[in-house]
C-alpha atoms as a PDB file:
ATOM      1  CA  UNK A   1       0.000   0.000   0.000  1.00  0.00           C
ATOM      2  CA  UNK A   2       1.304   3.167  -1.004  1.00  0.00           C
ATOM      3  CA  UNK A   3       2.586   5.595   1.814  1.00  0.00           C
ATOM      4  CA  UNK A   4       2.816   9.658   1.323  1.00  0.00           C
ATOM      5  CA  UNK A   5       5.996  10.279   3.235  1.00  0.00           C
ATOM      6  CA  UNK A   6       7.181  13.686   4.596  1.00  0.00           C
ATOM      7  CA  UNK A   7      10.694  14.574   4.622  1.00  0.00           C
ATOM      8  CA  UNK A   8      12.423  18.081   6.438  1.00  0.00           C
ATOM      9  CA  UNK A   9      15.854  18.330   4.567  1.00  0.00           C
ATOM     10  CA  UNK A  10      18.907  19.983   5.494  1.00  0.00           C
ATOM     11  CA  UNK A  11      21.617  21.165   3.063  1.00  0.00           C
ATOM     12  CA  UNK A  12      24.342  23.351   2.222  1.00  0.00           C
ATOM     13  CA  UNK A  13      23.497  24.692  -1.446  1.00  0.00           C
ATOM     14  CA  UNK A  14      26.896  25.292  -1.769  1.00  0.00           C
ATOM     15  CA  UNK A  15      27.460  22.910  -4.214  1.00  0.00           C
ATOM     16  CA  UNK A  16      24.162  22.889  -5.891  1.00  0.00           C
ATOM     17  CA  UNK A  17      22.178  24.384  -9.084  1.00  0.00           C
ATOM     18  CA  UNK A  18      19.589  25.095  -5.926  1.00  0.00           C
ATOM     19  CA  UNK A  19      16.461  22.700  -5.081  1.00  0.00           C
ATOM     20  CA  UNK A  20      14.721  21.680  -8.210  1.00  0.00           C
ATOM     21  CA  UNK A  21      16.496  18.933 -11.104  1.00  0.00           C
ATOM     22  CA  UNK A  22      18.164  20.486 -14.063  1.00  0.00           C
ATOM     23  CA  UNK A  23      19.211  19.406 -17.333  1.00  0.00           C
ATOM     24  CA  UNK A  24      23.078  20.540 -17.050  1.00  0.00           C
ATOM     25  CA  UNK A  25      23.540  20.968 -13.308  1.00  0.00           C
ATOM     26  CA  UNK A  26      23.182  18.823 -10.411  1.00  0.00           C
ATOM     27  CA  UNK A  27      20.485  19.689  -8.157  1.00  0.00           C
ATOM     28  CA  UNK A  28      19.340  18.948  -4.315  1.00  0.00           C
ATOM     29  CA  UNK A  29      16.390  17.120  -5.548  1.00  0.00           C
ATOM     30  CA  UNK A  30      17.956  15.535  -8.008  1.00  0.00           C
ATOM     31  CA  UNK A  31      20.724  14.059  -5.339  1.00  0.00           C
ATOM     32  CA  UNK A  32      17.735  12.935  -3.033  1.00  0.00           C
ATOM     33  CA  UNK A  33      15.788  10.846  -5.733  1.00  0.00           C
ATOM     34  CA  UNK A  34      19.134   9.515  -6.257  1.00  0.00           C
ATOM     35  CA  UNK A  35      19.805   8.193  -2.926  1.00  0.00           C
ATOM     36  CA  UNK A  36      16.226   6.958  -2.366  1.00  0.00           C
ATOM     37  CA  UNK A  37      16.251   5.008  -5.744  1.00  0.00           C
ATOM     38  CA  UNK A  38      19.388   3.133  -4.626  1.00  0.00           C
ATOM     39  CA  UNK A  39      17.899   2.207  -1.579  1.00  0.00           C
ATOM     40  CA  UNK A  40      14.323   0.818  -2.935  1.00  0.00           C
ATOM     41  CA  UNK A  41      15.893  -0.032  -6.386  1.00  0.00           C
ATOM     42  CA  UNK A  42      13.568   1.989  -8.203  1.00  0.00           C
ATOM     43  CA  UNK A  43      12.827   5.405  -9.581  1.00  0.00           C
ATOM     44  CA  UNK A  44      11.482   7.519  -6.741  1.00  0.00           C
ATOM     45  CA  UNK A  45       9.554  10.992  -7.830  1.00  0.00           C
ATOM     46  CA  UNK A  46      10.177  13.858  -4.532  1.00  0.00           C
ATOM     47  CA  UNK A  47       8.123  16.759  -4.806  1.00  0.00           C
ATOM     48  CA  UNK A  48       9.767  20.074  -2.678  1.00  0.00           C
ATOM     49  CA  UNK A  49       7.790  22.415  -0.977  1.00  0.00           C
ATOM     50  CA  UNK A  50      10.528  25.954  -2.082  1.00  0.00           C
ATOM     51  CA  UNK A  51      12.734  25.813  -4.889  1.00  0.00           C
ATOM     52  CA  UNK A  52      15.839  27.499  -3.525  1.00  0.00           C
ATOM     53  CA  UNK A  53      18.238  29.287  -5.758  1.00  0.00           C
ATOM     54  CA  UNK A  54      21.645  28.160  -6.860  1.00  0.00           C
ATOM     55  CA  UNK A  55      23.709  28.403  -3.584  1.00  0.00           C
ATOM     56  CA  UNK A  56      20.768  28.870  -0.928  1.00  0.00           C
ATOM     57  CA  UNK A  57      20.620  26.375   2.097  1.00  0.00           C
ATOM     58  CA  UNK A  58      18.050  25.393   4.113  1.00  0.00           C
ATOM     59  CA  UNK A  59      17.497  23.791   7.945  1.00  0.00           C
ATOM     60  CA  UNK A  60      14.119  23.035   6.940  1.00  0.00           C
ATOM     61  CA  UNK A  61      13.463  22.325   3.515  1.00  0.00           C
ATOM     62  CA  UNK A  62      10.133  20.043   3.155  1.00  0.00           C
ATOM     63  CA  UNK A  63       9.223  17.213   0.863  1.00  0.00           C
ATOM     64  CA  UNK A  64       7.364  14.122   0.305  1.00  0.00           C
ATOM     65  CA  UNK A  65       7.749  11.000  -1.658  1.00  0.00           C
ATOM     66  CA  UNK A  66       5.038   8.316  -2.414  1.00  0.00           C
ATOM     67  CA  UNK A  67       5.779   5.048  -2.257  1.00  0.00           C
ATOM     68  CA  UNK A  68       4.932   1.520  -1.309  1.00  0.00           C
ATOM     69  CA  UNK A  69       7.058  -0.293   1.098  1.00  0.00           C
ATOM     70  CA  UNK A  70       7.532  -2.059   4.629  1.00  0.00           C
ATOM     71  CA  UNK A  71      10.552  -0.415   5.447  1.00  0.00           C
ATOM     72  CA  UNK A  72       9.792   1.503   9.076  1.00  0.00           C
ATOM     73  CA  UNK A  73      10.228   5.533   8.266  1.00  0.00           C
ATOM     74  CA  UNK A  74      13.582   5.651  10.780  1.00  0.00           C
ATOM     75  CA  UNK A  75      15.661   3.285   8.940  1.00  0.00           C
ATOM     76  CA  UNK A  76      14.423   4.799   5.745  1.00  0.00           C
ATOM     77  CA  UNK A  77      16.075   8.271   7.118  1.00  0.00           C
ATOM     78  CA  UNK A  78      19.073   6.583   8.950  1.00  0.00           C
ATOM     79  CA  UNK A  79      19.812   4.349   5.201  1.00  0.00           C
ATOM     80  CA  UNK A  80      19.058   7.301   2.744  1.00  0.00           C
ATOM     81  CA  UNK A  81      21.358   9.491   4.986  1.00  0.00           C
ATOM     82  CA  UNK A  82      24.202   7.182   4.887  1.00  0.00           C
ATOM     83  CA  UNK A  83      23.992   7.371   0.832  1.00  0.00           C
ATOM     84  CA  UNK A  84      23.232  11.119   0.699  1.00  0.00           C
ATOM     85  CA  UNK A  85      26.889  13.247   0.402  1.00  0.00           C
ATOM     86  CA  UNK A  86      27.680  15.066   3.815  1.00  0.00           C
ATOM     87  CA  UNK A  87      26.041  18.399   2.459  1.00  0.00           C
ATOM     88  CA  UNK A  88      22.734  16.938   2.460  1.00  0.00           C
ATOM     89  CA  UNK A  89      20.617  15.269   5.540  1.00  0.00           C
ATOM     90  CA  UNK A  90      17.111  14.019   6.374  1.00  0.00           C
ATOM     91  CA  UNK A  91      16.238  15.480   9.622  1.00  0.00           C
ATOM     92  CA  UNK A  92      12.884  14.317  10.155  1.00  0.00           C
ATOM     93  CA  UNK A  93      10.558  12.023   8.739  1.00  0.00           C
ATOM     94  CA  UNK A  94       7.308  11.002   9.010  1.00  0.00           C
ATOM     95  CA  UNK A  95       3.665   9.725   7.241  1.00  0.00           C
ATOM     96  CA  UNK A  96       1.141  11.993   6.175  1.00  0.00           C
ATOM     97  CA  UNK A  97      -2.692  11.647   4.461  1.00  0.00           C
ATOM     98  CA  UNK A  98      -2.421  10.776   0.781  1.00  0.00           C
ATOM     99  CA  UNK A  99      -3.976  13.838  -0.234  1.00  0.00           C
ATOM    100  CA  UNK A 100      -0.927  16.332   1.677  1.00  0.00           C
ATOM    101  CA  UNK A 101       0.717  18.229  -0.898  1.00  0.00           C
ATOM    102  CA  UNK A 102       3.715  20.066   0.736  1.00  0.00           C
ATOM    103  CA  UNK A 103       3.377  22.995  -2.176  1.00  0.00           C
ATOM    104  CA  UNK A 104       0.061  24.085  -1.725  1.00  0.00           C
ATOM    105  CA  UNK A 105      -0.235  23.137   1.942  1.00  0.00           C
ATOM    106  CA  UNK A 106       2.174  25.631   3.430  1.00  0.00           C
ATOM    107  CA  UNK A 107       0.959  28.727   5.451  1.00  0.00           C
ATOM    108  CA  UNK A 108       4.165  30.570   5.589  1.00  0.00           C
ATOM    109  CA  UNK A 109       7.547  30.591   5.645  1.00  0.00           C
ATOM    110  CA  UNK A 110      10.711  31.057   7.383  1.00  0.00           C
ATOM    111  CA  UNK A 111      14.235  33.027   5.891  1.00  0.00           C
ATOM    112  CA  UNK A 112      16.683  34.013   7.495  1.00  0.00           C
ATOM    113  CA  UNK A 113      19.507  35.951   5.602  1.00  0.00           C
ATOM    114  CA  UNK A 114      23.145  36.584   7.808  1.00  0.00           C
ATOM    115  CA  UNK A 115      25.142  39.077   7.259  1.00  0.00           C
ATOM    116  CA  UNK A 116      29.080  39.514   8.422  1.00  0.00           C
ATOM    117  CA  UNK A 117      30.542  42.883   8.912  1.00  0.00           C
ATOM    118  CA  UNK A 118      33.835  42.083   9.953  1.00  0.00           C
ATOM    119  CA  UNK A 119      36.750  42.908   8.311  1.00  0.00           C
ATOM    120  CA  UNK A 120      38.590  39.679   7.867  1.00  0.00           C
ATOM    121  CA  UNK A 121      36.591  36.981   5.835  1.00  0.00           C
ATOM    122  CA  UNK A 122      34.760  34.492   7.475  1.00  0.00           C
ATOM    123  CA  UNK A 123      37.043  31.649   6.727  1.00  0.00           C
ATOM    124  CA  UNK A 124      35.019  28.548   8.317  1.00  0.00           C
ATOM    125  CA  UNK A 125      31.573  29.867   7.626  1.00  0.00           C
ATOM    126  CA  UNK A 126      32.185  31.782   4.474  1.00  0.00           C
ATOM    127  CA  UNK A 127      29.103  29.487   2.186  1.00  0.00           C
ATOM    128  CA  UNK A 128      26.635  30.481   4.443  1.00  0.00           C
ATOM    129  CA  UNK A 129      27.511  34.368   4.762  1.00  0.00           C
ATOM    130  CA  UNK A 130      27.411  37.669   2.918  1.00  0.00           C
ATOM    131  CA  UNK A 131      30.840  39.059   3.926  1.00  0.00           C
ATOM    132  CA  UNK A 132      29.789  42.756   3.657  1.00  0.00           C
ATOM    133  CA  UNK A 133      32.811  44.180   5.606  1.00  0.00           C
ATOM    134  CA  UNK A 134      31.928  47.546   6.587  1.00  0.00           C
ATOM    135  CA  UNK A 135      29.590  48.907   8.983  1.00  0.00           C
ATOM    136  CA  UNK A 136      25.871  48.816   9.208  1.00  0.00           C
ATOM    137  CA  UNK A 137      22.974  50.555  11.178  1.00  0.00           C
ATOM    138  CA  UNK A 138      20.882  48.067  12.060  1.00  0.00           C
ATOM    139  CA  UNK A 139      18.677  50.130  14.044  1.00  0.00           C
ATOM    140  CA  UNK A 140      17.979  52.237  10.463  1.00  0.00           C
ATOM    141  CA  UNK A 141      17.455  48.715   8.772  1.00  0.00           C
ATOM    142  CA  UNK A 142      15.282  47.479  11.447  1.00  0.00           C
ATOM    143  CA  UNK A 143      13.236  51.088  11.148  1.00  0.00           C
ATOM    144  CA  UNK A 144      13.094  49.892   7.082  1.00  0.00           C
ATOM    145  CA  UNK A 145      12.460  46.068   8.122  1.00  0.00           C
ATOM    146  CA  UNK A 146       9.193  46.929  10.014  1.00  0.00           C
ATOM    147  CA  UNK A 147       7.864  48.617   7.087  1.00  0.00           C
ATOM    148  CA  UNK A 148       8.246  46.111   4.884  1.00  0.00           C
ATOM    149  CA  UNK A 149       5.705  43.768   6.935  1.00  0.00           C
ATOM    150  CA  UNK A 150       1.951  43.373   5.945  1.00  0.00           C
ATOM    151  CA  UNK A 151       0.217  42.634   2.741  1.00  0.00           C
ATOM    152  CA  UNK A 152       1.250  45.046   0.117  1.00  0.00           C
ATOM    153  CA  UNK A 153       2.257  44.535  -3.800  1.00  0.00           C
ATOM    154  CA  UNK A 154       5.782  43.718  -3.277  1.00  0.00           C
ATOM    155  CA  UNK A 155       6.921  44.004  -7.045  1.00  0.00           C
ATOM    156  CA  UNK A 156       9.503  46.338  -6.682  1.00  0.00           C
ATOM    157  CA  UNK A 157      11.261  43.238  -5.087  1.00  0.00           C
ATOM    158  CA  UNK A 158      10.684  40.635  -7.405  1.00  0.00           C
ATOM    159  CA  UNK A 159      13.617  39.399 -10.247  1.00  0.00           C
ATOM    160  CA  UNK A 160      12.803  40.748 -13.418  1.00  0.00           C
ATOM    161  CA  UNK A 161      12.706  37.177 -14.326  1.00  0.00           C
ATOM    162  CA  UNK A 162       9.205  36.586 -12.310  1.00  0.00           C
ATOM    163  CA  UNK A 163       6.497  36.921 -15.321  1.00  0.00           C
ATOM    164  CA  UNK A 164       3.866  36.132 -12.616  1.00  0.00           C
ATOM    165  CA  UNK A 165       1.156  38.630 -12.297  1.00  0.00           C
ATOM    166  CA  UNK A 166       0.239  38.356  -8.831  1.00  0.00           C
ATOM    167  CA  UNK A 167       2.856  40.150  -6.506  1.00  0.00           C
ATOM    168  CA  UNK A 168       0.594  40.617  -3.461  1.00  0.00           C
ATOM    169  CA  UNK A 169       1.897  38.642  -0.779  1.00  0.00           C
ATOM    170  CA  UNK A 170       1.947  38.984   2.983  1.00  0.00           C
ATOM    171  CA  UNK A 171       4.960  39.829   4.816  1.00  0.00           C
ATOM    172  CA  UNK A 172       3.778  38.445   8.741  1.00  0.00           C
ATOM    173  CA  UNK A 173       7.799  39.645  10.027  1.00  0.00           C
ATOM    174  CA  UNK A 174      10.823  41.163   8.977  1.00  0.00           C
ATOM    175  CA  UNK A 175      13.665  41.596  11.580  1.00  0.00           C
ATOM    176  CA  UNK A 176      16.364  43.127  11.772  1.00  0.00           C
ATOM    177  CA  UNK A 177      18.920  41.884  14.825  1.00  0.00           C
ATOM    178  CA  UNK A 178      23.068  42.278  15.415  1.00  0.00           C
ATOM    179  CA  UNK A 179      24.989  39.735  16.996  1.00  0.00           C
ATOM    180  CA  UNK A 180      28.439  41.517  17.657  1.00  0.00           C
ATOM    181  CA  UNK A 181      29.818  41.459  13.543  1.00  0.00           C
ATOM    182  CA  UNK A 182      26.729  39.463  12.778  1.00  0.00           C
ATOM    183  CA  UNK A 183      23.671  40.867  11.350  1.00  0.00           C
ATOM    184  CA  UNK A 184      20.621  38.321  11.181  1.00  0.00           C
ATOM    185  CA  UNK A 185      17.291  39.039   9.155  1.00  0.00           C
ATOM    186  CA  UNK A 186      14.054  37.432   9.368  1.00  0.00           C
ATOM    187  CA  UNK A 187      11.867  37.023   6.954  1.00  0.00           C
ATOM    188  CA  UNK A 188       8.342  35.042   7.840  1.00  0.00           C
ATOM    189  CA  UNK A 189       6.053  35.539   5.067  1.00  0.00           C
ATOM    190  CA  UNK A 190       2.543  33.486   3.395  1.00  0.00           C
ATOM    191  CA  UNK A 191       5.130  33.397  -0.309  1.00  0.00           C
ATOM    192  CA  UNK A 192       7.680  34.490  -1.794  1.00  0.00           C
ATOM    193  CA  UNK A 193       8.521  35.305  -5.675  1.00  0.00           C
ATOM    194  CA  UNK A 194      11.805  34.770  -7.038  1.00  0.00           C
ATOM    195  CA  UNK A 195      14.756  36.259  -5.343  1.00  0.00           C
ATOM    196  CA  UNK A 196      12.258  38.377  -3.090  1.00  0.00           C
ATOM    197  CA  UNK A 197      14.375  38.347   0.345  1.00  0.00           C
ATOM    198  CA  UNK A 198      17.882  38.675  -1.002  1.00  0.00           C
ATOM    199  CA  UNK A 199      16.038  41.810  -3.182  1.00  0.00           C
ATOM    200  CA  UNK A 200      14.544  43.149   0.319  1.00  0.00           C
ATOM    201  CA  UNK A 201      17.964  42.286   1.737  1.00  0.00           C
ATOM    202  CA  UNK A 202      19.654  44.367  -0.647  1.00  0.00           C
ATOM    203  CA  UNK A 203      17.272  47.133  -0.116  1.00  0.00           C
ATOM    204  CA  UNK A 204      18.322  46.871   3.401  1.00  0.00           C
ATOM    205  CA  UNK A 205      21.648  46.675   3.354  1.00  0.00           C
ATOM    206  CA  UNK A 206      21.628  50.382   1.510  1.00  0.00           C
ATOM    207  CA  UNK A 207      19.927  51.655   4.017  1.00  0.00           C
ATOM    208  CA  UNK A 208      22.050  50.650   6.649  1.00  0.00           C
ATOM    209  CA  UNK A 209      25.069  51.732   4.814  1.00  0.00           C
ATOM    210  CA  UNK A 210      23.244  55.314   4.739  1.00  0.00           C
ATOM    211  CA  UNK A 211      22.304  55.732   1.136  1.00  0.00           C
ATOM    212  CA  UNK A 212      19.095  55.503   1.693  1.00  0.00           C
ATOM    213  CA  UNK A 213      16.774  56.137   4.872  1.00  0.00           C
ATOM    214  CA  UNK A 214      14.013  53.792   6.310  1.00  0.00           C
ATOM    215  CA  UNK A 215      10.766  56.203   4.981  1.00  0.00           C
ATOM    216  CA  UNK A 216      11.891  55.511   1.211  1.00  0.00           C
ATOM    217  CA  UNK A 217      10.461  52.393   1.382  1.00  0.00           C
ATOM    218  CA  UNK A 218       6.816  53.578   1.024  1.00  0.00           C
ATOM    219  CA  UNK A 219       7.986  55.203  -2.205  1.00  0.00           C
ATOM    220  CA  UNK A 220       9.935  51.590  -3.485  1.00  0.00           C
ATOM    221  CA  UNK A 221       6.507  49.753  -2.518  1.00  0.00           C
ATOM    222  CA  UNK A 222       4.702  52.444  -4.892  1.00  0.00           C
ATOM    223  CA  UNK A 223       7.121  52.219  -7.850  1.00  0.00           C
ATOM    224  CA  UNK A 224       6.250  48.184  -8.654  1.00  0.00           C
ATOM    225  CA  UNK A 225       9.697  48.323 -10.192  1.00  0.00           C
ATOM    226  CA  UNK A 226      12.589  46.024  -9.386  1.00  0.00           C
ATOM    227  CA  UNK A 227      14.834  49.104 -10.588  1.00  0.00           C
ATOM    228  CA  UNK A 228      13.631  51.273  -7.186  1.00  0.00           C
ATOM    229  CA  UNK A 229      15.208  48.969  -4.918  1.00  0.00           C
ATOM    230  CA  UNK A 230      18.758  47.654  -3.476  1.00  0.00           C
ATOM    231  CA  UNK A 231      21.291  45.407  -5.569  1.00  0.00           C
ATOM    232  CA  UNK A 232      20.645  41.854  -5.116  1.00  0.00           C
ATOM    233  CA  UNK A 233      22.137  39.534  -2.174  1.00  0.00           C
ATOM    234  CA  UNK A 234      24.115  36.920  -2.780  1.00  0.00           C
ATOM    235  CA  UNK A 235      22.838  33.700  -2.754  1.00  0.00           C
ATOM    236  CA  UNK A 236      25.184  32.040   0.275  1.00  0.00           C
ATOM    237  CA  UNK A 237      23.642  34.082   2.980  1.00  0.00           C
ATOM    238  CA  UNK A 238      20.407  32.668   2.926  1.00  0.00           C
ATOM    239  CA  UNK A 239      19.037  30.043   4.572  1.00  0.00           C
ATOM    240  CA  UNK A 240      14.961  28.417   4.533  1.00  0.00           C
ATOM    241  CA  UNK A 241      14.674  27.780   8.065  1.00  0.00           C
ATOM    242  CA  UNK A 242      10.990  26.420   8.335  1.00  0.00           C
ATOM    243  CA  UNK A 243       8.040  25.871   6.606  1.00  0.00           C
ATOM    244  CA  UNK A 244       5.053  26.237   8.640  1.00  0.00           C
ATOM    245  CA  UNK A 245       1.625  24.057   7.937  1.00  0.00           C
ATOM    246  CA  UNK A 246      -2.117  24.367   9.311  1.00  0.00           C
END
């Protein structure tokens, strides 16, 4: 009898063409369907709830696989993790109703983009930073955070790329916090379009370097044009920390 089984995945995108298979590139989802064919010896189809870009990570990436087989769900995890490189881990697993889909299910979600401001490069945690070296007011950025939150059109922050018509979305937090030479953002939100944080990342990052002051964001929100806001993040700073279901 076929089981619908939920997966949380941890990665480091590092190495990756992000979440979803590609033609030319080796993907995250592409490396999992890998590792679960070896072990059941048979083509296995993962759906993922957030297709991370080229380079993101995620703590709590979500997906599910159907399939029929006795094999109890922890030594499904514990063998798939032993095949999967080190990058990539299972961190929770579990049986759900046939009918969950982990892309249409979701509520919200979790981002959290780090920032380092020290001068010297972060040697051991370099892939998951933006090494901005230079100061930043994060009590400006958290002034410009704050008004970024609630349900607006947010296409001023959406890649150019993103032919998708709707661009309302609901921003439920952004947070701005500084951990000595570390400066954390939060992004909890219902969805997100293409590159949308590391575009309101960007945005922030200019104001805290003082180009730009918190109030201008009512006039980026107005514009609905990616050219009004801040350059682009890079990718290695961001992480998908949860995905949050009814």
């Amino acid at each position: 009898m076929d089981k619908n089984i939920k997966m949380t995945v941890a990665y480091d995108g590092s190495a990756y063409h992000g979440w979803a298979k590609q033609k030319d590139a080796v993907s995250v989802q592409q490396t999992l369907e890998e590792a679960l064919a070896a072990l059941f010896e048979r083509k296995v189809n993962v759906c993922g709830t957030s297709r991370t870009d080229a380079g993101v990570h995620a703590l709590g990436q979500v997906a599910n696989m159907v399939v029929d087989t006795p094999i109890p769900l922890e030594n499904i995890k514990r063998a798939v993790n032993n095949i999967l490189p080190e990058d990539i881990c299972i961190t929770g697993i579990e049986e759900v109703p046939l009918d969950f889909d982990p892309i249409g299910s979701p509520v919200k979600k979790h981002y959290r983009y780090s920032i380092y401001t020290g001068r010297d490069k972060p040697i051991f945690n370099w892939r998951t930073l933006w090494h901005y070296p230079r100061p930043l007011n994060t009590g400006k950025m958290a002034e410009a955070a704050r008004l970024m939150e609630g349900t607006k059109d947010y296409k001023s922050f959406a890649s150019a790329k993103d032919c998708r018509t709707d661009s309302i979305r609901t921003i439920f937090q952004c947070s701005v916090r500084e951990e000595t030479e570390l400066v954390i953002i939060d992004v909890v939100g219902n969805r997100f379009m293409y590159n949308m944080v590391r575009n309101m990342v960007g945005t922030l990052v200019e104001v805290g370097r003082g180009r730009w002051k918190p109030e201008q964001m009512e006039e980026i929100f107005a514009a609905k044009d990616r050219k009004a806001a801040g350059q682009l993040a890079p990718p290695n700073g961001l992480c998908l920390v949860k995905i949050y279901y009814d």
